[in-house]
PDB file of N, CA and C in Angstrom:
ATOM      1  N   UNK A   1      18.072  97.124 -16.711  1.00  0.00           N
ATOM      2  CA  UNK A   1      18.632  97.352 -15.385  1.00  0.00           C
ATOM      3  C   UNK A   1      19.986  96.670 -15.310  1.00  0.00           C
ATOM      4  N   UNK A   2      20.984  97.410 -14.513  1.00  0.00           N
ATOM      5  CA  UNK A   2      22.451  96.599 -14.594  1.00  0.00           C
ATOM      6  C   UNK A   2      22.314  96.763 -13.398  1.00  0.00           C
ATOM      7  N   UNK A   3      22.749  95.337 -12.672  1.00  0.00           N
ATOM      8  CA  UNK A   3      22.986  95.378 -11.419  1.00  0.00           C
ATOM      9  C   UNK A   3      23.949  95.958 -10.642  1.00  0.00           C
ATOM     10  N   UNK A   4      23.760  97.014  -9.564  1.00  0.00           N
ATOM     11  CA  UNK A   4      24.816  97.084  -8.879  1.00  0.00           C
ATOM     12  C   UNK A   4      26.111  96.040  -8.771  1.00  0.00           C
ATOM     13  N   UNK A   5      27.568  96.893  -8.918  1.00  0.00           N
ATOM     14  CA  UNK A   5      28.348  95.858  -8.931  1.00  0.00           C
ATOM     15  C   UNK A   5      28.713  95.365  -6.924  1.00  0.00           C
ATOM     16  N   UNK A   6      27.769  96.250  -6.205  1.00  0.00           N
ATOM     17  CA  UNK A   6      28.149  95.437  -5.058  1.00  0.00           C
ATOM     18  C   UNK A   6      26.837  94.525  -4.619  1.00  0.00           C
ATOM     19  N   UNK A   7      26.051  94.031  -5.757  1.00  0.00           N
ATOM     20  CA  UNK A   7      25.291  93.000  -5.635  1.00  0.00           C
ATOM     21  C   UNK A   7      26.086  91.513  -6.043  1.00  0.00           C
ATOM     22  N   UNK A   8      25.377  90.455  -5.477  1.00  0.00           N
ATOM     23  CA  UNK A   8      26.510  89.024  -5.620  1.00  0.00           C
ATOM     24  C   UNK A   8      24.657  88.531  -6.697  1.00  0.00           C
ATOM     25  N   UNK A   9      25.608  88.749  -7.725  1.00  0.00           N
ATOM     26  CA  UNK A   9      24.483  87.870  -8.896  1.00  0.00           C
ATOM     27  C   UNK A   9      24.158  86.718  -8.552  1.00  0.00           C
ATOM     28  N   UNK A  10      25.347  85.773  -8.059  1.00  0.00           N
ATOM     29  CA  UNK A  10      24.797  84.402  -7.927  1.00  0.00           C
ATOM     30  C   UNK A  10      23.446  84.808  -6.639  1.00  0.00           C
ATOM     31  N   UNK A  11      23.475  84.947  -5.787  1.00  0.00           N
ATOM     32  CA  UNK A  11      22.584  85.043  -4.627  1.00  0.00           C
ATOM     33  C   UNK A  11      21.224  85.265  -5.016  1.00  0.00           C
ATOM     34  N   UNK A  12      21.464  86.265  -5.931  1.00  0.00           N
ATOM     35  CA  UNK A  12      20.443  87.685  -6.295  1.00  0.00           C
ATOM     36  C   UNK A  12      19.602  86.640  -6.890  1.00  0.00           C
ATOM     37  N   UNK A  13      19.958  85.357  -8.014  1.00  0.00           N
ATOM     38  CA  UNK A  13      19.245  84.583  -8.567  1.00  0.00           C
ATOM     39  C   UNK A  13      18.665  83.611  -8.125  1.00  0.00           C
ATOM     40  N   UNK A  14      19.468  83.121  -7.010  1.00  0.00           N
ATOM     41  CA  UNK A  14      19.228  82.427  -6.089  1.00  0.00           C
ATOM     42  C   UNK A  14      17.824  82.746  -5.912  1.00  0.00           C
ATOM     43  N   UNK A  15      17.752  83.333  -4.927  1.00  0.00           N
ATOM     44  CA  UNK A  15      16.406  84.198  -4.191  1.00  0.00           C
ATOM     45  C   UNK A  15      15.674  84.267  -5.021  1.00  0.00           C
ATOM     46  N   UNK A  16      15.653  85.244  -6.731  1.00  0.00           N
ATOM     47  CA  UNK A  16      14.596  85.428  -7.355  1.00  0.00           C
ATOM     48  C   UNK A  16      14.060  83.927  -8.095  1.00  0.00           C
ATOM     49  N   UNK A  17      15.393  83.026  -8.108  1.00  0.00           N
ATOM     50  CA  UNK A  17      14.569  82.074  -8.712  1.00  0.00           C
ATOM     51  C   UNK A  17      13.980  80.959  -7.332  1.00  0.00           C
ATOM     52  N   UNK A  18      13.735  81.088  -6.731  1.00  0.00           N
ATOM     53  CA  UNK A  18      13.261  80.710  -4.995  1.00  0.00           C
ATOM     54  C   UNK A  18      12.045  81.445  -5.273  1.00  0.00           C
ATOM     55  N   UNK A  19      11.811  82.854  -5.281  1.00  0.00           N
ATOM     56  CA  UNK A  19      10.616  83.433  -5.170  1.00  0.00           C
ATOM     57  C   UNK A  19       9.756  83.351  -6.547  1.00  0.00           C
ATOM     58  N   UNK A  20      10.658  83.119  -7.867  1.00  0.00           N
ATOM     59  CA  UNK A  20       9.554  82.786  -8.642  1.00  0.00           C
ATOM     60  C   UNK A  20       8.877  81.392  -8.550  1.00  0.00           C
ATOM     61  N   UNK A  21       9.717  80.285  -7.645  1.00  0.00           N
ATOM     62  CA  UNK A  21       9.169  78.993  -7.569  1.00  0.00           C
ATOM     63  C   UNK A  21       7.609  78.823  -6.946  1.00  0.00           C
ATOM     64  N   UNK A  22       7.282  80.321  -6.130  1.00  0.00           N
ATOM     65  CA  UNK A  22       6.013  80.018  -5.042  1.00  0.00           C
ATOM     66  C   UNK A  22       4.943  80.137  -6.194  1.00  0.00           C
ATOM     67  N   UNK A  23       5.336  80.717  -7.118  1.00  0.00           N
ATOM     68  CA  UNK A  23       4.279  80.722  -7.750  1.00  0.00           C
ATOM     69  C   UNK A  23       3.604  79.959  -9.231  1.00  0.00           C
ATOM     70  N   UNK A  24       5.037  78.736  -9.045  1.00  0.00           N
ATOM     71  CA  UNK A  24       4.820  77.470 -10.013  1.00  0.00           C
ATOM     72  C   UNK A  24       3.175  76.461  -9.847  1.00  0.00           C
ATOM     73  N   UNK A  25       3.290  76.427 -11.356  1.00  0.00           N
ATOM     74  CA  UNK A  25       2.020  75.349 -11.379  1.00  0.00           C
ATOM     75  C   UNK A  25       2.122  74.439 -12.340  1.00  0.00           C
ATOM     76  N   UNK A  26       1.710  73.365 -12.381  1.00  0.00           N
ATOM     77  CA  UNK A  26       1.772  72.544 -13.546  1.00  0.00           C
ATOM     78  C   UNK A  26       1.233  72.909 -14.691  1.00  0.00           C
ATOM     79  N   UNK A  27       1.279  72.701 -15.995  1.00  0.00           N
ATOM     80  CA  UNK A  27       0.929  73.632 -17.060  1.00  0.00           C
ATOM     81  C   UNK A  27       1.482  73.087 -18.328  1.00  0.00           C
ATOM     82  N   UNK A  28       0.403  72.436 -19.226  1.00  0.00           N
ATOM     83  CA  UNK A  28       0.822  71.773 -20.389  1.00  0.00           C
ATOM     84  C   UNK A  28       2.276  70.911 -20.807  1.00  0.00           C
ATOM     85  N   UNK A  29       2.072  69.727 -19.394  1.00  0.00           N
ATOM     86  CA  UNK A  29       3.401  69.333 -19.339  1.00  0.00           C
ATOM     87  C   UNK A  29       4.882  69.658 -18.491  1.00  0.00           C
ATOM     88  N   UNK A  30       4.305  71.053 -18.103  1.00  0.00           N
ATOM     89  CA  UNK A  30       5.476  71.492 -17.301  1.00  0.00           C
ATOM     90  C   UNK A  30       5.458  72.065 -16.617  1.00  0.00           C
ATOM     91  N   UNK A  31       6.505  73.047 -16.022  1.00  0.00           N
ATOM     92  CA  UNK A  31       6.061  73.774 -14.780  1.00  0.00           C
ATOM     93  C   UNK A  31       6.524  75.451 -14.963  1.00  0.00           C
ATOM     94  N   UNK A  32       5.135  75.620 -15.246  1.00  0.00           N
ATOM     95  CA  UNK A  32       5.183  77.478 -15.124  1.00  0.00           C
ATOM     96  C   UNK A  32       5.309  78.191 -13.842  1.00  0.00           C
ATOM     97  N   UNK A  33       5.780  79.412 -14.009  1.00  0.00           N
ATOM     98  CA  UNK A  33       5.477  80.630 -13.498  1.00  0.00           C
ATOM     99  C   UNK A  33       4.881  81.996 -13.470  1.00  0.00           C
ATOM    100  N   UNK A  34       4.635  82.451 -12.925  1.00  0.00           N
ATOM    101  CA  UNK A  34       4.255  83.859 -13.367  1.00  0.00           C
ATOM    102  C   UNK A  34       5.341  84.499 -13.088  1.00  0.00           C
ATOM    103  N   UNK A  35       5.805  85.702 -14.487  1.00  0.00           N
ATOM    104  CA  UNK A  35       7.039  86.268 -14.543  1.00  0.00           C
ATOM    105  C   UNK A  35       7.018  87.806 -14.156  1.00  0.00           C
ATOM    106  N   UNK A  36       6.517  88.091 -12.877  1.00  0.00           N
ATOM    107  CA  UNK A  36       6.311  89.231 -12.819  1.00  0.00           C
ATOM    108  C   UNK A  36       7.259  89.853 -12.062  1.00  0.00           C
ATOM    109  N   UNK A  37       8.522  89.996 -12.464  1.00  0.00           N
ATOM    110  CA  UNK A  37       9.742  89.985 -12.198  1.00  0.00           C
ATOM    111  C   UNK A  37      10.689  90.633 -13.087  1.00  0.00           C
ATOM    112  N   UNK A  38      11.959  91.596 -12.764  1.00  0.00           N
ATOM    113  CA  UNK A  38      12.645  92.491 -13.442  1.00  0.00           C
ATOM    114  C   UNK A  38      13.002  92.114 -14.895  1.00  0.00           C
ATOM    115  N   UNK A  39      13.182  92.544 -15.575  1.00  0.00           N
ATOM    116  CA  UNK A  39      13.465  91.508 -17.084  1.00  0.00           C
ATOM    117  C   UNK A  39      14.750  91.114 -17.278  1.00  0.00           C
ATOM    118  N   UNK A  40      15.511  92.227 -16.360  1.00  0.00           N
ATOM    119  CA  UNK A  40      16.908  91.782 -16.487  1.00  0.00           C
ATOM    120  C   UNK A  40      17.409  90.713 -15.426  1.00  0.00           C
ATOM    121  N   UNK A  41      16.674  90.688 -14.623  1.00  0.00           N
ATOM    122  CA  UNK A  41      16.579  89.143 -13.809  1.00  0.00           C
ATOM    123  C   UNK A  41      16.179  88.169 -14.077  1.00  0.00           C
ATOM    124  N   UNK A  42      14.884  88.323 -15.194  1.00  0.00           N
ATOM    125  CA  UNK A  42      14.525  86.668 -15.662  1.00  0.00           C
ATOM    126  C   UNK A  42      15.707  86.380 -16.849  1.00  0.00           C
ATOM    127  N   UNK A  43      15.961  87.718 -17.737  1.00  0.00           N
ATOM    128  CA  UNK A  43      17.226  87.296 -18.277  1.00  0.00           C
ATOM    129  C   UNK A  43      18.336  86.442 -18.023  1.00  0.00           C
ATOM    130  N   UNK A  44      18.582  86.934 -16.397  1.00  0.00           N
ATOM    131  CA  UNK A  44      20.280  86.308 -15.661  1.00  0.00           C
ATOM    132  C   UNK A  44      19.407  84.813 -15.713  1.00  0.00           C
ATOM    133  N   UNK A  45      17.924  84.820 -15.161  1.00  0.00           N
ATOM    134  CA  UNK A  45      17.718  82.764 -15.479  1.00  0.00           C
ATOM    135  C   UNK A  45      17.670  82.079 -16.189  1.00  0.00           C
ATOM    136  N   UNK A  46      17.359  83.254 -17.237  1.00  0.00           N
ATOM    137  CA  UNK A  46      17.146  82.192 -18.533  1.00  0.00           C
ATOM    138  C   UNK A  46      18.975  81.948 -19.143  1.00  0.00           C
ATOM    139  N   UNK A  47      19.386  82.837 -18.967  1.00  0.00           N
ATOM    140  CA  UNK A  47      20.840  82.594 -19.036  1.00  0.00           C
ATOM    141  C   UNK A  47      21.784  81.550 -18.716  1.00  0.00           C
ATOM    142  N   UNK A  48      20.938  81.440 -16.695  1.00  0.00           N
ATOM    143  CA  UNK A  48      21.697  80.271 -16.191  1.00  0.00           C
ATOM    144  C   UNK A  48      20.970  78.582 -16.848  1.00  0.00           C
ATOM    145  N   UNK A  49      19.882  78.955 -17.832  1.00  0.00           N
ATOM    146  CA  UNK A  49      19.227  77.565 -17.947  1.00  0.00           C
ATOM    147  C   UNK A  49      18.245  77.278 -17.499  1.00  0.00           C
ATOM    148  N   UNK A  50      17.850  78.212 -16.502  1.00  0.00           N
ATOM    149  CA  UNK A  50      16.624  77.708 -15.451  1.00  0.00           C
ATOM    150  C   UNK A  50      15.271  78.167 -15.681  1.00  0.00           C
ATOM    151  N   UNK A  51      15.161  79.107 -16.751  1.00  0.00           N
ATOM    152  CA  UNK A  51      13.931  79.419 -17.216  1.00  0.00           C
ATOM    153  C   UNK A  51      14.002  79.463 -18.592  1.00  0.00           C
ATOM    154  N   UNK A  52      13.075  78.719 -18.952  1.00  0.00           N
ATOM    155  CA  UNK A  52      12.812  79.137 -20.452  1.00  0.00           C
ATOM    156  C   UNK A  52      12.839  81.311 -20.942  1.00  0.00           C
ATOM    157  N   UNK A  53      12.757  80.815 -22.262  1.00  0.00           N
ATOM    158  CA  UNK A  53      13.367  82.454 -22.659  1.00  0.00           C
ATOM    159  C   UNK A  53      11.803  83.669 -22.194  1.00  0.00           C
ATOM    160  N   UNK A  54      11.830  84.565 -21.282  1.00  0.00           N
ATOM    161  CA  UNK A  54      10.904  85.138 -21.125  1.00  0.00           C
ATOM    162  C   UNK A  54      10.445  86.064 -21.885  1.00  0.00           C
ATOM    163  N   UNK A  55      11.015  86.122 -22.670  1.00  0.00           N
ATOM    164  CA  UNK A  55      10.259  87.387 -23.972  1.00  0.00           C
ATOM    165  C   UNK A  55       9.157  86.820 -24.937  1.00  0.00           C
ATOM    166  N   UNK A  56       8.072  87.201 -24.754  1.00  0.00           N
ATOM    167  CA  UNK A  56       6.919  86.585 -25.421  1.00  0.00           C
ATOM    168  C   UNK A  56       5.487  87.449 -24.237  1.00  0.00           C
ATOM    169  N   UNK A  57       4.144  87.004 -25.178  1.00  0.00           N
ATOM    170  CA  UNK A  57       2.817  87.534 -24.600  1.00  0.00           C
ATOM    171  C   UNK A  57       2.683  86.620 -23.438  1.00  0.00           C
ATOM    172  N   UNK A  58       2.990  85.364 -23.192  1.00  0.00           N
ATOM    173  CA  UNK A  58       2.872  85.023 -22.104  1.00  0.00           C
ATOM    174  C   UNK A  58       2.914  85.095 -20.753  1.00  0.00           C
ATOM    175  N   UNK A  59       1.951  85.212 -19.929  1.00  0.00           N
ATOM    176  CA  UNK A  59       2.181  85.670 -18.522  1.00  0.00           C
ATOM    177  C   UNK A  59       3.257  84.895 -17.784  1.00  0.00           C
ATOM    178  N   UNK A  60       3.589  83.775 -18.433  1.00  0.00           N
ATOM    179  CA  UNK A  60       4.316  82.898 -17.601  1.00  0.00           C
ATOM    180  C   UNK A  60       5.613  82.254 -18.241  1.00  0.00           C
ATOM    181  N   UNK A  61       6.658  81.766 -17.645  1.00  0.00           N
ATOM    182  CA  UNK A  61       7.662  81.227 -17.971  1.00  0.00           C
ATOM    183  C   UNK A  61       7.827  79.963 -17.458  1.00  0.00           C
ATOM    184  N   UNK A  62       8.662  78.952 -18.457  1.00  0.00           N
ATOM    185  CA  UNK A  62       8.837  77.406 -18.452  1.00  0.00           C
ATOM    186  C   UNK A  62       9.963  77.327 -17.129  1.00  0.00           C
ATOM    187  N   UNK A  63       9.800  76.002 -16.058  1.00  0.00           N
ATOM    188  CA  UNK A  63      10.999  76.777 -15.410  1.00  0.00           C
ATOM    189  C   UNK A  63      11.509  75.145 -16.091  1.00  0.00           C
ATOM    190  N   UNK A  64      12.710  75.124 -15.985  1.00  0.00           N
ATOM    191  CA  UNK A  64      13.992  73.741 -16.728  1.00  0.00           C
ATOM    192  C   UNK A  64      13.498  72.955 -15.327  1.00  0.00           C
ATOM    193  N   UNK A  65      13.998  71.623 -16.047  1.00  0.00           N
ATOM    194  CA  UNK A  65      14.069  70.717 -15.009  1.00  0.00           C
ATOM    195  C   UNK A  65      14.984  71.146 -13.999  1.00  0.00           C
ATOM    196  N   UNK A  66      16.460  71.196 -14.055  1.00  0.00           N
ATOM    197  CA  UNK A  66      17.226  72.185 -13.816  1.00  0.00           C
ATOM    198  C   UNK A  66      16.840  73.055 -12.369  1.00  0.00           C
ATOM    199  N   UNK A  67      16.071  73.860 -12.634  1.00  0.00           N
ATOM    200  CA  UNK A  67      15.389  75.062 -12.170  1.00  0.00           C
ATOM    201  C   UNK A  67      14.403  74.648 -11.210  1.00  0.00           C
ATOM    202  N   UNK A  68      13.563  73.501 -12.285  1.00  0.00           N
ATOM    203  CA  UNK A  68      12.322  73.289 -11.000  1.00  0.00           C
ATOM    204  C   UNK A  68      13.337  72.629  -9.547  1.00  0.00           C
ATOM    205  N   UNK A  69      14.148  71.725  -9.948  1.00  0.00           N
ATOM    206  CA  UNK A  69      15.268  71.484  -8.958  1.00  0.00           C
ATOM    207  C   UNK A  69      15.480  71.947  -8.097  1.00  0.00           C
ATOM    208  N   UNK A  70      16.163  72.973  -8.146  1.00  0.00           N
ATOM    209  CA  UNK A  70      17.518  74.034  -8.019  1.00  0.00           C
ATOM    210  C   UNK A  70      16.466  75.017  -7.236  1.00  0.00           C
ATOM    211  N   UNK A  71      15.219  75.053  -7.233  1.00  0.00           N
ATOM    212  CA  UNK A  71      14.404  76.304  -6.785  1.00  0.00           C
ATOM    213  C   UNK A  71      13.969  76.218  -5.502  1.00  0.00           C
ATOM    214  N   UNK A  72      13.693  74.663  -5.233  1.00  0.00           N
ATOM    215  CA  UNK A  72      13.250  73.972  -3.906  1.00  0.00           C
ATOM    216  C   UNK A  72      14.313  73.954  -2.861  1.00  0.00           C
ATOM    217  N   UNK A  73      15.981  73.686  -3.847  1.00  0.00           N
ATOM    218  CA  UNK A  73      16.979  73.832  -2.696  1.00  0.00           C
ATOM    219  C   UNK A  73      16.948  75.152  -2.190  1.00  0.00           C
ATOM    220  N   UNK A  74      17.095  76.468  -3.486  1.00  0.00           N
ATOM    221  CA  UNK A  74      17.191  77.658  -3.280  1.00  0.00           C
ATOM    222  C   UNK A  74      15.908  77.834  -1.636  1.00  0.00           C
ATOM    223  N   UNK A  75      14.921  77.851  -1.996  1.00  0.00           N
ATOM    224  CA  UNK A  75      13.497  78.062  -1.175  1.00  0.00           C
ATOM    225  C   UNK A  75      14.228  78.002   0.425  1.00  0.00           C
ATOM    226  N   UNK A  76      14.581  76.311   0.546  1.00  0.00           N
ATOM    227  CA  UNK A  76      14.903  76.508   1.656  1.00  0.00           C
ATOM    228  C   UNK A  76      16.546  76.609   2.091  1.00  0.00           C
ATOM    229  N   UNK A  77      17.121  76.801   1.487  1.00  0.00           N
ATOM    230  CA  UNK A  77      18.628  77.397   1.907  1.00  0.00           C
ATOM    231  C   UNK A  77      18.331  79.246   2.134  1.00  0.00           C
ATOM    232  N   UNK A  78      17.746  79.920   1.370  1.00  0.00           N
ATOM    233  CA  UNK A  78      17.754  80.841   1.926  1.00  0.00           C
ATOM    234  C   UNK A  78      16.582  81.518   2.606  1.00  0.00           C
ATOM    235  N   UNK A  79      15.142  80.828   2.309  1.00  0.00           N
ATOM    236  CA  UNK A  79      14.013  81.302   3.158  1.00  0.00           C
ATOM    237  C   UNK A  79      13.617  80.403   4.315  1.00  0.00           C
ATOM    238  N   UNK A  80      14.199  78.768   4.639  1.00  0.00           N
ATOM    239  CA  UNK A  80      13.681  78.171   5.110  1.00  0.00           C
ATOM    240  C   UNK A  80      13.788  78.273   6.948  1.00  0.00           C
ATOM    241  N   UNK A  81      13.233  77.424   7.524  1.00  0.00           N
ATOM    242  CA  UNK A  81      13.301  77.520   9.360  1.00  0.00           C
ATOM    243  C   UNK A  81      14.521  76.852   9.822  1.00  0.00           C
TER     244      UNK A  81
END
């Protein structure tokens, strides 16, 4: 998938990496997700650093320290009250 060029990537990641955070859990040391999410979007995260590389049998992806961070601000800067 190529993103529309009148989409703002930064945002777009924003949000998806916000919405993959709801579904973090602790997990052999770290903090997974379930990656059930566009591939060319977990791509743009794993790109920015914030997710481990999602290509593999695994249902889930590593999120970076980074990321686990960055996901809580995301959460509530753009979903919060």
């Amino acid at each position: 998938m190529t993103f529309d060029e009148n989409i703002n990537e930064e945002k777009l990641a924003e949000a998806a990496l916000a919405i993959l955070s709801l579904t973090a859990h602790k997990e052999f040391g770290g903090v997974r997700a379930w990656k059930g999410m566009d591939w060319d979007l977990l791509g743009l995260l794993h790109k920015k650093g914030w997710i481990g590389d999602p290509v593999g049998k695994q249902k889930s992806v590593i999120l970076s320290d980074e990321g686990e961070k960055l996901a809580a601000q995301f959460l509530e800067k753009h979903f919060g009250k």
